[in-house]
PDB file of N, CA and C in Angstrom:
ATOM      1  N   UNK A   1      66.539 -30.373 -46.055  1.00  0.00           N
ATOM      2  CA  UNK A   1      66.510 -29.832 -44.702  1.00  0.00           C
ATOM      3  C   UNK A   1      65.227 -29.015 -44.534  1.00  0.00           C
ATOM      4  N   UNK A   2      64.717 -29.181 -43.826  1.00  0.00           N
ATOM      5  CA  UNK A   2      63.250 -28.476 -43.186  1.00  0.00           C
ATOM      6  C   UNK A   2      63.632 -27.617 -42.145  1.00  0.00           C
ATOM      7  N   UNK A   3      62.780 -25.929 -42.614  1.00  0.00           N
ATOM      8  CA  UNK A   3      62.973 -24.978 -41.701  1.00  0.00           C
ATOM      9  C   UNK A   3      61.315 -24.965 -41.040  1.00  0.00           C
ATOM     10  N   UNK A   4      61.557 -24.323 -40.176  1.00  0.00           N
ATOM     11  CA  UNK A   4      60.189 -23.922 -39.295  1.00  0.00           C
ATOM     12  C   UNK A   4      59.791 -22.583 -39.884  1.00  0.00           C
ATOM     13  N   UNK A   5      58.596 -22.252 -39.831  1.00  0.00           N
ATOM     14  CA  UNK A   5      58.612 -20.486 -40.391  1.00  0.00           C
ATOM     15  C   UNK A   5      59.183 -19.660 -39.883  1.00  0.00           C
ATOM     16  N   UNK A   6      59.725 -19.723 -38.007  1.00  0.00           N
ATOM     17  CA  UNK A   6      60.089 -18.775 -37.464  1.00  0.00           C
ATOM     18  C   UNK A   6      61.779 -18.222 -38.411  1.00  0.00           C
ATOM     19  N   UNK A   7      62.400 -20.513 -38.597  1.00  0.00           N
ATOM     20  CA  UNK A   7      63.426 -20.101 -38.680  1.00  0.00           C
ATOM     21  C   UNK A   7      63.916 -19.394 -40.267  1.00  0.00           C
ATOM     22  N   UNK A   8      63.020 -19.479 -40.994  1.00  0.00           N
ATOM     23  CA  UNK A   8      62.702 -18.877 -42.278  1.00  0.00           C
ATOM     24  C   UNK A   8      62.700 -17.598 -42.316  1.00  0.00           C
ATOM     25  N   UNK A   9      61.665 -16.751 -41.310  1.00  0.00           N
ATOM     26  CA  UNK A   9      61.533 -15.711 -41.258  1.00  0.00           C
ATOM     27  C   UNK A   9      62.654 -14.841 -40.564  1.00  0.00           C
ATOM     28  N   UNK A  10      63.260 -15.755 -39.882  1.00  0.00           N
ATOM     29  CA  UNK A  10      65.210 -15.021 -39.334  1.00  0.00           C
ATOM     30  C   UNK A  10      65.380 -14.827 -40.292  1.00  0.00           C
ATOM     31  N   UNK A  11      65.579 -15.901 -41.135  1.00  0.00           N
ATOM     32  CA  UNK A  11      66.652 -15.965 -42.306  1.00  0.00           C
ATOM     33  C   UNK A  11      66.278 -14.680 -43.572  1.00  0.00           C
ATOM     34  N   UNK A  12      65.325 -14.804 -43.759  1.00  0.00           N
ATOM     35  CA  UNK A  12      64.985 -13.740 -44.299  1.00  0.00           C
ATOM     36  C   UNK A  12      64.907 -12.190 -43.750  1.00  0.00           C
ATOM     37  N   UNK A  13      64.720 -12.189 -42.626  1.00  0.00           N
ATOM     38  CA  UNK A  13      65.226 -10.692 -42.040  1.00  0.00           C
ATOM     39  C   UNK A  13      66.916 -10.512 -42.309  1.00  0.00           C
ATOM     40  N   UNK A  14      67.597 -11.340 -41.906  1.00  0.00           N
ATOM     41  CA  UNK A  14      68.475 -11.240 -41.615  1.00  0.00           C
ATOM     42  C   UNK A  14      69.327 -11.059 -42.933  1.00  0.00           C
ATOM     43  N   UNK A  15      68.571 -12.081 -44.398  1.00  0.00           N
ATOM     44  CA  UNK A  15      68.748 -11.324 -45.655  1.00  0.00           C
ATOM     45  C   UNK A  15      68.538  -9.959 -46.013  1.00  0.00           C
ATOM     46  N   UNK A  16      67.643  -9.135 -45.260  1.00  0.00           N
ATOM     47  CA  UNK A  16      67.109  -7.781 -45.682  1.00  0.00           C
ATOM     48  C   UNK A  16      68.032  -7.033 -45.234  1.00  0.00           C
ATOM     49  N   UNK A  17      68.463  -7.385 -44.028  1.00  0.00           N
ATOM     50  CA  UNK A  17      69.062  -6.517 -42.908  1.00  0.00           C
ATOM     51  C   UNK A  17      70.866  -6.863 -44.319  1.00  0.00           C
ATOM     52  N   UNK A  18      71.000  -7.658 -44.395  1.00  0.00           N
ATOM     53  CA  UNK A  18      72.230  -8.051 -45.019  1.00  0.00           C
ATOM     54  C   UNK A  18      72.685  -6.623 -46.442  1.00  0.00           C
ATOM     55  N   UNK A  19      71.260  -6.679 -46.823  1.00  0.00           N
ATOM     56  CA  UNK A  19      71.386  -6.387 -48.133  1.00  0.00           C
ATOM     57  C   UNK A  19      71.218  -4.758 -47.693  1.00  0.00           C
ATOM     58  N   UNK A  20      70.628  -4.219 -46.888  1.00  0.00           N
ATOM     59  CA  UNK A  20      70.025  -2.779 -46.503  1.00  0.00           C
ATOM     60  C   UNK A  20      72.320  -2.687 -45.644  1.00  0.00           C
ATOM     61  N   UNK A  21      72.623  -2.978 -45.033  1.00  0.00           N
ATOM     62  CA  UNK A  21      73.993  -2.495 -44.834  1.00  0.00           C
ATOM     63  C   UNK A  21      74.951  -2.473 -46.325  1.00  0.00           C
ATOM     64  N   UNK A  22      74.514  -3.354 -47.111  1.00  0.00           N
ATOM     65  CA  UNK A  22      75.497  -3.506 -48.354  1.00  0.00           C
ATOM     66  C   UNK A  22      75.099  -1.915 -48.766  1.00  0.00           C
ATOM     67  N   UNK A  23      74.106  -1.659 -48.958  1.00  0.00           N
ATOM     68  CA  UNK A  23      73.557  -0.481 -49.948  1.00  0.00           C
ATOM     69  C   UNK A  23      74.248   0.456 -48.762  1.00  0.00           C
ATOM     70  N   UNK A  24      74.269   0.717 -47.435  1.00  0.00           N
ATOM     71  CA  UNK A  24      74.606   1.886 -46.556  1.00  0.00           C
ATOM     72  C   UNK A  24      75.802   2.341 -46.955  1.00  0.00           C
ATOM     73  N   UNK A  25      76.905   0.958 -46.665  1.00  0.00           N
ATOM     74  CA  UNK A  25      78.024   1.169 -46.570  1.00  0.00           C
ATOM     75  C   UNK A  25      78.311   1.610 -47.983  1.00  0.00           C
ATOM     76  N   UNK A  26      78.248   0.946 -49.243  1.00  0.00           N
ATOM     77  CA  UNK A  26      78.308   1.653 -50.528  1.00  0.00           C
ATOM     78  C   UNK A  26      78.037   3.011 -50.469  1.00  0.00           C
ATOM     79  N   UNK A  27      76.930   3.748 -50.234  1.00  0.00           N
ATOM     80  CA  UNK A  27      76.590   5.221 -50.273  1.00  0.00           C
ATOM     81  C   UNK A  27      77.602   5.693 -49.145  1.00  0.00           C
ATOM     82  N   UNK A  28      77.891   5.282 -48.032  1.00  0.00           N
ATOM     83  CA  UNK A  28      79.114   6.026 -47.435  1.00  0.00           C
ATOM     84  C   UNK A  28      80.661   5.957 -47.892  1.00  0.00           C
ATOM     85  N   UNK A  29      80.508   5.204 -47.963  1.00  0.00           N
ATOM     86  CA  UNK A  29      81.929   4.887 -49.511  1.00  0.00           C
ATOM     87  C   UNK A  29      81.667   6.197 -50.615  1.00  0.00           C
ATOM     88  N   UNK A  30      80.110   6.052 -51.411  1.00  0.00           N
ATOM     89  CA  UNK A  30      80.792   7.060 -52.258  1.00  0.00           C
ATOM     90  C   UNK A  30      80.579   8.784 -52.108  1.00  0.00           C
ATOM     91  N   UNK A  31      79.764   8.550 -50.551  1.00  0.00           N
ATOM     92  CA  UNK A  31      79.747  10.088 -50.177  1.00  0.00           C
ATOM     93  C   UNK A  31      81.678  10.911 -49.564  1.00  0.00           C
ATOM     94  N   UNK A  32      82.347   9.791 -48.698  1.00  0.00           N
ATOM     95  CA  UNK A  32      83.607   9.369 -48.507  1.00  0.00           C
ATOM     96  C   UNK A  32      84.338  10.178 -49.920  1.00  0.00           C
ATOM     97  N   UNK A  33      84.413   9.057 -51.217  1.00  0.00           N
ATOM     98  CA  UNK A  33      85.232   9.612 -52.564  1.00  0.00           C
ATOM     99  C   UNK A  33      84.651  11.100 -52.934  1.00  0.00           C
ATOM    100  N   UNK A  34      83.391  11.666 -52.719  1.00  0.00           N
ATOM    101  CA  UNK A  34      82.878  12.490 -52.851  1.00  0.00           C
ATOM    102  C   UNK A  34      83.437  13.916 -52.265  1.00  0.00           C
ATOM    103  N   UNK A  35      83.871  13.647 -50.903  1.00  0.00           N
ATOM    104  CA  UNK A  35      84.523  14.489 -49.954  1.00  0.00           C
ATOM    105  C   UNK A  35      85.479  14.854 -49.830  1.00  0.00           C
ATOM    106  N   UNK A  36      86.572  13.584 -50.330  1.00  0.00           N
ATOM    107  CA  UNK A  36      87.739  13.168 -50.615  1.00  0.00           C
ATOM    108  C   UNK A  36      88.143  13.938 -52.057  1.00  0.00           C
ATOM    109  N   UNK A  37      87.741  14.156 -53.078  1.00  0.00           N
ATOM    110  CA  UNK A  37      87.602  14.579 -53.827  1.00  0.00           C
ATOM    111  C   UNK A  37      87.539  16.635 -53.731  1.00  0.00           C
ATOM    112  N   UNK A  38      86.706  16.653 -53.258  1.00  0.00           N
ATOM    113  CA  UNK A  38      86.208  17.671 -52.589  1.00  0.00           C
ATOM    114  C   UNK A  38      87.717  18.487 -52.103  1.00  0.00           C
ATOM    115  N   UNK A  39      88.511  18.024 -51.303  1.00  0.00           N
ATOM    116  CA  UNK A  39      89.222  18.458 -50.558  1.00  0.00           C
ATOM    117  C   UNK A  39      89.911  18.389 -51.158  1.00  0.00           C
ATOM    118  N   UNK A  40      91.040  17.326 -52.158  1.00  0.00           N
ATOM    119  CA  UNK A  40      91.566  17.833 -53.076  1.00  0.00           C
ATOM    120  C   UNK A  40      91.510  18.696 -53.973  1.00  0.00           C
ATOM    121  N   UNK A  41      90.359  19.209 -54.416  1.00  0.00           N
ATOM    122  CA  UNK A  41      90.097  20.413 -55.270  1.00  0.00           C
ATOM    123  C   UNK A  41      90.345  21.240 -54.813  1.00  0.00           C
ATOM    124  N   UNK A  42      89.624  21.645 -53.404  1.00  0.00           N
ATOM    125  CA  UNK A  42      90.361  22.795 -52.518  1.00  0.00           C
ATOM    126  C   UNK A  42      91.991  23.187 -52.095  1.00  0.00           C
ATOM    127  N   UNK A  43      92.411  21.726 -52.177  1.00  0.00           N
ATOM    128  CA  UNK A  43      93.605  21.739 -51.725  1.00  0.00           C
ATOM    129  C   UNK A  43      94.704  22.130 -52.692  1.00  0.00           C
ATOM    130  N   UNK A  44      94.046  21.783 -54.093  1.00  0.00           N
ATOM    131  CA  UNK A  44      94.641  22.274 -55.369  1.00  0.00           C
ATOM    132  C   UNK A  44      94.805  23.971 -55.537  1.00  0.00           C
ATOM    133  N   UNK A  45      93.333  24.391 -55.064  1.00  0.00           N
ATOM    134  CA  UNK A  45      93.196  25.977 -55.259  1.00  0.00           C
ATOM    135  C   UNK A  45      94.115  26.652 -54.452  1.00  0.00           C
ATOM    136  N   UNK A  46      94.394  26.471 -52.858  1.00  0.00           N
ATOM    137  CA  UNK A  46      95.199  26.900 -52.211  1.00  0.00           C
ATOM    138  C   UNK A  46      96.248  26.819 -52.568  1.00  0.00           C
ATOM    139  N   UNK A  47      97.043  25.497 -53.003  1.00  0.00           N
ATOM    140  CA  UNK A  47      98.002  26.018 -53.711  1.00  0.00           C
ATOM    141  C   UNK A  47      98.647  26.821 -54.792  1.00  0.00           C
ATOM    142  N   UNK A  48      97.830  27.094 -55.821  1.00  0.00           N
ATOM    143  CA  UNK A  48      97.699  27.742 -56.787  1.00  0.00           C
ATOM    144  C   UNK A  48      97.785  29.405 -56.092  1.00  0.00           C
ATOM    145  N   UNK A  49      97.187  29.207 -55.370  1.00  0.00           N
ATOM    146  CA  UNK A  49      96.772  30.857 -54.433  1.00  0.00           C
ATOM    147  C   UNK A  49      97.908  31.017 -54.037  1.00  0.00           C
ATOM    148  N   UNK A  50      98.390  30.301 -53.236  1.00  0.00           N
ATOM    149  CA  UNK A  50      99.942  30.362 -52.943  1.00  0.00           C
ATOM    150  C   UNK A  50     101.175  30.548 -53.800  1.00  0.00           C
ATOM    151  N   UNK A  51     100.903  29.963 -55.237  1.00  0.00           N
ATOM    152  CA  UNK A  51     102.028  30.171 -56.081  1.00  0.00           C
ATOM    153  C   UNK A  51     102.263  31.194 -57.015  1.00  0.00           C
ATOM    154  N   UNK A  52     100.500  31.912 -56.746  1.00  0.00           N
ATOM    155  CA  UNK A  52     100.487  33.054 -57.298  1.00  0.00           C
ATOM    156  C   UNK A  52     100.958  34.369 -56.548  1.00  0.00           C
ATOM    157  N   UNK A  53     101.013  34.207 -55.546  1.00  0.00           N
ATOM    158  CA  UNK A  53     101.371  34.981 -54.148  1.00  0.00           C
ATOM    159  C   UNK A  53     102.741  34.887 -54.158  1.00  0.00           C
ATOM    160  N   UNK A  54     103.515  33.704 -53.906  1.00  0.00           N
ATOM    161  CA  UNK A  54     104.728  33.647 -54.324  1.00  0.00           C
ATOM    162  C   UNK A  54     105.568  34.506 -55.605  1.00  0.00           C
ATOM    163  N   UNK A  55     104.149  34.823 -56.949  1.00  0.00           N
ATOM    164  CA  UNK A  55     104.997  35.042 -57.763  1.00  0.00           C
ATOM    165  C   UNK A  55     104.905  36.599 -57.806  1.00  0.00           C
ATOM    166  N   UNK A  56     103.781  37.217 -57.266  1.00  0.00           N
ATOM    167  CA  UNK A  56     103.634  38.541 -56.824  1.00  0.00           C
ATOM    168  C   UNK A  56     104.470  39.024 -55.929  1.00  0.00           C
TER     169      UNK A  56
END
């Protein structure tokens, strides 16, 4: 099958563009577990704060 350059040069943007969202969405994914994470730790401390309060 024979491409034209234009239709080559889609195809290849459209590879870059492909591969530049793979990498986005990954880093928002692991900024996401990052946060997620985050808030459970906090959410751990408060309770702890609380059960110490409770025991006071």
């Amino acid at each position: 099958m024979y491409f034209s350059n234009i239709q080559l040069l889609m195809l290849v943007f459209a590879f870059v563009i492909t591969i530049f969202s793979v990498i986005k969405v990954y880093q928002i994914k692991k900024e996401y577990l990052i946060k997620h994470r985050e808030l459970e730790v906090e959410y751990e401390r408060i309770q702890l704060e609380k059960q110490k309060q409770k025991i006071l």
